[in-house]
Protein backbone atom coordinates (compact mmCIF):
# COMPACT_ATOMS: atom_id res chain seq x y z
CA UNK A 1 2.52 -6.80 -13.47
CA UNK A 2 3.83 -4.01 -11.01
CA UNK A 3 5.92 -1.18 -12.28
CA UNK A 4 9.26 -1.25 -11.97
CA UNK A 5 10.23 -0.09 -8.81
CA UNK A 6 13.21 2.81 -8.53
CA UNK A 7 16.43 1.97 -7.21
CA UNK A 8 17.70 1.87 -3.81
CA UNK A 9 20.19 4.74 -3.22
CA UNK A 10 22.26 5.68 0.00
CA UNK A 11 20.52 9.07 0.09
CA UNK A 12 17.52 6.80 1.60
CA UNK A 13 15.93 5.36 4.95
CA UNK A 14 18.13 2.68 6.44
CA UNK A 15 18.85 -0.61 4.21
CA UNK A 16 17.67 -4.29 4.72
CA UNK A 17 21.30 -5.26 3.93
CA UNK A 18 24.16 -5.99 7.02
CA UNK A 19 21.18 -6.05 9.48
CA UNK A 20 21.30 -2.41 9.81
CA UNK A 21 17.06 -2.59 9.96
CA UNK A 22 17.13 -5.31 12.58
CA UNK A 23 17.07 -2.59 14.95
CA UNK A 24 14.11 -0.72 13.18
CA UNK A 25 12.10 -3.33 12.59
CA UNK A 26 12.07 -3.96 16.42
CA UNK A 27 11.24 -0.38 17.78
CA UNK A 28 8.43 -0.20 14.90
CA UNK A 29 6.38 -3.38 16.25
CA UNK A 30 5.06 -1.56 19.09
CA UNK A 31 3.63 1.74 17.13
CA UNK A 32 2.36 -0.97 14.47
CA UNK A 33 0.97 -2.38 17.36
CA UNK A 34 -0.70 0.40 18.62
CA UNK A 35 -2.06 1.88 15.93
CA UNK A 36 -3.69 -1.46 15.01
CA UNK A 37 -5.36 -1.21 18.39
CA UNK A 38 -6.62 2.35 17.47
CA UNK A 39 -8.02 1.44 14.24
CA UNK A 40 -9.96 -1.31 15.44
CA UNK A 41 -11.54 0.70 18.01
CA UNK A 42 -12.00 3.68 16.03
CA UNK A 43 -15.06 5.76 15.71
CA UNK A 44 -13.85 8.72 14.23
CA UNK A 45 -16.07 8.30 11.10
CA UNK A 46 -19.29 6.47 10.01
CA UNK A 47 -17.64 3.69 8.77
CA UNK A 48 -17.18 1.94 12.02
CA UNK A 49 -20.97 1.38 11.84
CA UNK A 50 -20.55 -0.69 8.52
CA UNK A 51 -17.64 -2.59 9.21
CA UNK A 52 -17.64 -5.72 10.29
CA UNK A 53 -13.40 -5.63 10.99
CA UNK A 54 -11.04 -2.82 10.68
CA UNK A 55 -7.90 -3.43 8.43
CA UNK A 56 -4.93 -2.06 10.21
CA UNK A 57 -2.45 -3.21 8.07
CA UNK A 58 0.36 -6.68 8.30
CA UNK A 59 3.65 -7.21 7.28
CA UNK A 60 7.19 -5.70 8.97
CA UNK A 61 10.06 -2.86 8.14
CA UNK A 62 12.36 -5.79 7.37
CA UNK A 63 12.56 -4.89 3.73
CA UNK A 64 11.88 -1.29 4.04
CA UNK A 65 9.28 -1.57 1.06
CA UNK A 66 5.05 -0.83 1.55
CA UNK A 67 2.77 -1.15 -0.42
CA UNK A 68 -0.17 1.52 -0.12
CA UNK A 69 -3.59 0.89 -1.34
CA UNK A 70 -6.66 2.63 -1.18
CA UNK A 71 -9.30 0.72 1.26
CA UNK A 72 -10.31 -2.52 2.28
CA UNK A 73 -13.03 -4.61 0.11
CA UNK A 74 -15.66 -7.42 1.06
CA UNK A 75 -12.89 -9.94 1.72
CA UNK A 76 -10.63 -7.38 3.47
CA UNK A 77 -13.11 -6.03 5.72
CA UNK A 78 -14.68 -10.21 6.57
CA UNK A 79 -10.80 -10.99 7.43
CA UNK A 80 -9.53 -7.93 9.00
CA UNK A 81 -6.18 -8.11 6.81
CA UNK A 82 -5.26 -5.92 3.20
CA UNK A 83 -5.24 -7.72 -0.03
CA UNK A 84 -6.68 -10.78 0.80
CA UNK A 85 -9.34 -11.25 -2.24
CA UNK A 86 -7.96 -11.52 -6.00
CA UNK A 87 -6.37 -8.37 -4.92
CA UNK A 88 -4.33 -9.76 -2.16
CA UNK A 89 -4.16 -12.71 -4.83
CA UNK A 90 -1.97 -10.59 -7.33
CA UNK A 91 0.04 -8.36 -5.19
CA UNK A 92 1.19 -11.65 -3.77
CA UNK A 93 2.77 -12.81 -6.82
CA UNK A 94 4.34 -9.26 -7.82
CA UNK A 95 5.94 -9.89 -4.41
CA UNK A 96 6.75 -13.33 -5.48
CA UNK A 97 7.86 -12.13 -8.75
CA UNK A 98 10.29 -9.53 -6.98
CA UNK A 99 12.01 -12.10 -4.61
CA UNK A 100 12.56 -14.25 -7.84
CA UNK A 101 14.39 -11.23 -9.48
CA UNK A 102 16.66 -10.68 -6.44
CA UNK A 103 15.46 -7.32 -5.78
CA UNK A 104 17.45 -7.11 -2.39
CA UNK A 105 20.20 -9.68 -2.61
CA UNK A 106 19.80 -12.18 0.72
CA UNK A 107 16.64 -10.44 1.63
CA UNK A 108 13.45 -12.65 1.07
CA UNK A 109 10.43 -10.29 -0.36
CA UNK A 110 7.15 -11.96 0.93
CA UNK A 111 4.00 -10.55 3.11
CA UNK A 112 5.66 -10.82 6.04
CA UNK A 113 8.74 -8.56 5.16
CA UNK A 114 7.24 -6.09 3.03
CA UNK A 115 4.26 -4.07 4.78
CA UNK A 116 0.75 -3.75 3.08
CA UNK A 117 -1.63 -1.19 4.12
CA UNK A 118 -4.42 1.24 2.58
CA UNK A 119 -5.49 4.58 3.25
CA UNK A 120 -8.85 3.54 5.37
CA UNK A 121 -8.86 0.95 7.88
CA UNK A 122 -12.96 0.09 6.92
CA UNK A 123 -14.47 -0.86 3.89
CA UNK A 124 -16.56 1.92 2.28
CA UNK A 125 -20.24 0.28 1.61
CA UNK A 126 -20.56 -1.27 -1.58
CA UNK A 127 -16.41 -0.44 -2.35
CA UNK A 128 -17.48 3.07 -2.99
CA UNK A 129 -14.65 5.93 -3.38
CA UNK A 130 -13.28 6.63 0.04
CA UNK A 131 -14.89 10.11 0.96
CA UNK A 132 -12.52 13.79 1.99
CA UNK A 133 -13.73 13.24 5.63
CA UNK A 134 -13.08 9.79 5.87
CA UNK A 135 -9.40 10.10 4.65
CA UNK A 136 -8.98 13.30 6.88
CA UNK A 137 -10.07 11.14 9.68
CA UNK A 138 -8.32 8.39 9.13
CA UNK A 139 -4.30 9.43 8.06
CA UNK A 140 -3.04 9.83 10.81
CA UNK A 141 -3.00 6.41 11.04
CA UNK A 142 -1.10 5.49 8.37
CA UNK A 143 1.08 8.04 8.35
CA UNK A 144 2.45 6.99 11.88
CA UNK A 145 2.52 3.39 10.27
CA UNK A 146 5.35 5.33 7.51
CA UNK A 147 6.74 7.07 10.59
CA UNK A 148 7.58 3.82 12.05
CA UNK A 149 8.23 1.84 9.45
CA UNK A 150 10.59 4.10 7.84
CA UNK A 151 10.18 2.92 4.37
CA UNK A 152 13.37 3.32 1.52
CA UNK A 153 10.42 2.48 -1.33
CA UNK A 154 6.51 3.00 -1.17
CA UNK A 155 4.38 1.99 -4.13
CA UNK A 156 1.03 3.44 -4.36
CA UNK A 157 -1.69 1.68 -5.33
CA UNK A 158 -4.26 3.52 -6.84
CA UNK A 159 -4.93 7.39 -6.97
CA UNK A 160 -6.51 7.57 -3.73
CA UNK A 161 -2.68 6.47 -1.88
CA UNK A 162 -0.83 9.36 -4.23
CA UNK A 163 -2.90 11.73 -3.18
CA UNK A 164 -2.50 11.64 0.48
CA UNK A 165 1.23 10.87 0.59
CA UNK A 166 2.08 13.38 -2.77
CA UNK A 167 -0.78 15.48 -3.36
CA UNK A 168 -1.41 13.89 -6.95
CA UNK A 169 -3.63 15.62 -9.14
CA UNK A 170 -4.61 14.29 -12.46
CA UNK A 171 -4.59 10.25 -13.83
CA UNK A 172 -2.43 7.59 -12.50
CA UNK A 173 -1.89 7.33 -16.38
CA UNK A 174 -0.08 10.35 -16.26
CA UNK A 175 2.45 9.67 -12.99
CA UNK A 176 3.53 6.30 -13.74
CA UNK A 177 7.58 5.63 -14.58
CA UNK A 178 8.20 9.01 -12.54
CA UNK A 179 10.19 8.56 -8.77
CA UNK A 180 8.61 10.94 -6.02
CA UNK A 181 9.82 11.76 -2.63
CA UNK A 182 8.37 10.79 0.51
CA UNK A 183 10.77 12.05 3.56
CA UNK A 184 13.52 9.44 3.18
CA UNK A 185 11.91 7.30 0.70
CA UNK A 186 11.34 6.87 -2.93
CA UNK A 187 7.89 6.81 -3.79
CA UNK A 188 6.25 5.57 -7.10
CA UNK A 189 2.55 5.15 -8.17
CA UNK A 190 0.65 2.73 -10.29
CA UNK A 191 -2.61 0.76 -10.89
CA UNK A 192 -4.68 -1.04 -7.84
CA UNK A 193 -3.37 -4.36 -8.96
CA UNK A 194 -7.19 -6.02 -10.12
CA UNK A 195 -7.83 -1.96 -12.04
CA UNK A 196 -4.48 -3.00 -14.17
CA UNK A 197 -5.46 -6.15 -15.21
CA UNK A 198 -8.83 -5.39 -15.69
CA UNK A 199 -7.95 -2.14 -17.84
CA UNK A 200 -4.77 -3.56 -19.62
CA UNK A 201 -7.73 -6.26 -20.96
CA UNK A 202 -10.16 -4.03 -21.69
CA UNK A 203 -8.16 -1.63 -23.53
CA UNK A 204 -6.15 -4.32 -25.23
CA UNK A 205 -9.38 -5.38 -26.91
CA UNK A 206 -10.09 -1.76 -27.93
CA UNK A 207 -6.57 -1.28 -29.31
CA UNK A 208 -5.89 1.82 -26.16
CA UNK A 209 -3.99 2.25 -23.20
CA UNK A 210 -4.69 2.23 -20.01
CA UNK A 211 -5.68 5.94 -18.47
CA UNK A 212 -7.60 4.75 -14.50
CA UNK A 213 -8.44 3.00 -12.24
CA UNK A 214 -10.69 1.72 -9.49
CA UNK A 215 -10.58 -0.40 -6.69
CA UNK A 216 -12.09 -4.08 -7.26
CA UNK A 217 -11.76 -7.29 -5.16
């Protein structure tokens, strides 16, 4: 299951509650918008000769919460949407499960009001590692995504997230249960949802904890 995530404080970008991101989530569509238009026609690396779609990202600022992952996989990149394969499958019901807890009172959690996105916008081949160029290349797309969306919680997904937004060094192992800062967000970091499962069962049968992870769909 997902991490806990930290709690919403004043000190943070503007709340989901009393409407006040009604406004927000307006003036972000466009830039969404755009950049999705970018990143589909993008050929700022070699993986626009390997994909078959870009990934841009989906979901809205209503909640003010994104989820950050590391790059689309085989069912990503055939769809053109984030977390779509048994990925997409399990992130859905943390989601689900976060809605059922109440997480923001009157606020429904669900894909369409939290915002899902990874670091690249094209699969690597063969759901390799994403490469230093290719992330160099392709930030500045998600980081006018943040800009825009003006997130009060991001959750990284996977080492490859932490490290652009935080500059993590070291094991995911070793971040998780701490609260970074991302401008005028909270920001925490844990397991590529299919790497947690996967490694909470592996290392359950061999009596350890979990210490990595890598992307899977």
């Amino acid at each position: 299951m997902l991490d806990p995530l930290p709690p919403f404080t004043d000190d943070l970008y503007p709340s989901a509650l009393g409407g006040a991101r009604e406004g927000l989530l307006a003036a972000s569509l466009p830039v969404l918008n755009e950049v999705a238009a970018q990143a589909r026609a993008c050929t700022k690396c070699g993986l626009c000769e390997t994909r078959t779609n870009a990934v841009p990202g989906i979901g809205s600022a209503a909640s003010g919460i994104v989820f950050v992952g590391e790059a689309p996989g085989a069912d990503e990149d055939a769809k053109g949407e984030p977390f779509v394969g048994r990925a997409g499958q399990l992130l859905t019901e943390m989601i689900a499960g976060m809605h059922s807890r109440n997480l923001i009172p009157g606020v429904p959690l669900t894909r369409e009001t939290v915002y899902i996105v990874n670091v690249l916008k094209c699969r690597p081949p063969e759901n390799r590692n994403p490469l230093p160029n290719e992330v160099e290349a392709c930030s500045p797309y998600i980081l006018r995504q943040l800009e825009a969306l003006q997130p009060r919680i991001i959750c990284c997904l996977g080492k490859f997230a932490a490290e652009l937004l935080i500059g993590l060094k070291g094991t995911i192992a070793g971040s998780r249960g701490k609260t970074y800062r991302w401008r005028g967000a909270k920001l925490i970091v844990t397991y590529h949802p299919p790497s947690s499962c996967a490694a909470r069962a592996t290392n359950a049968r061999r009596g350890k904890t979990c210490s990595g992870s890598r992307r899977s769909t």
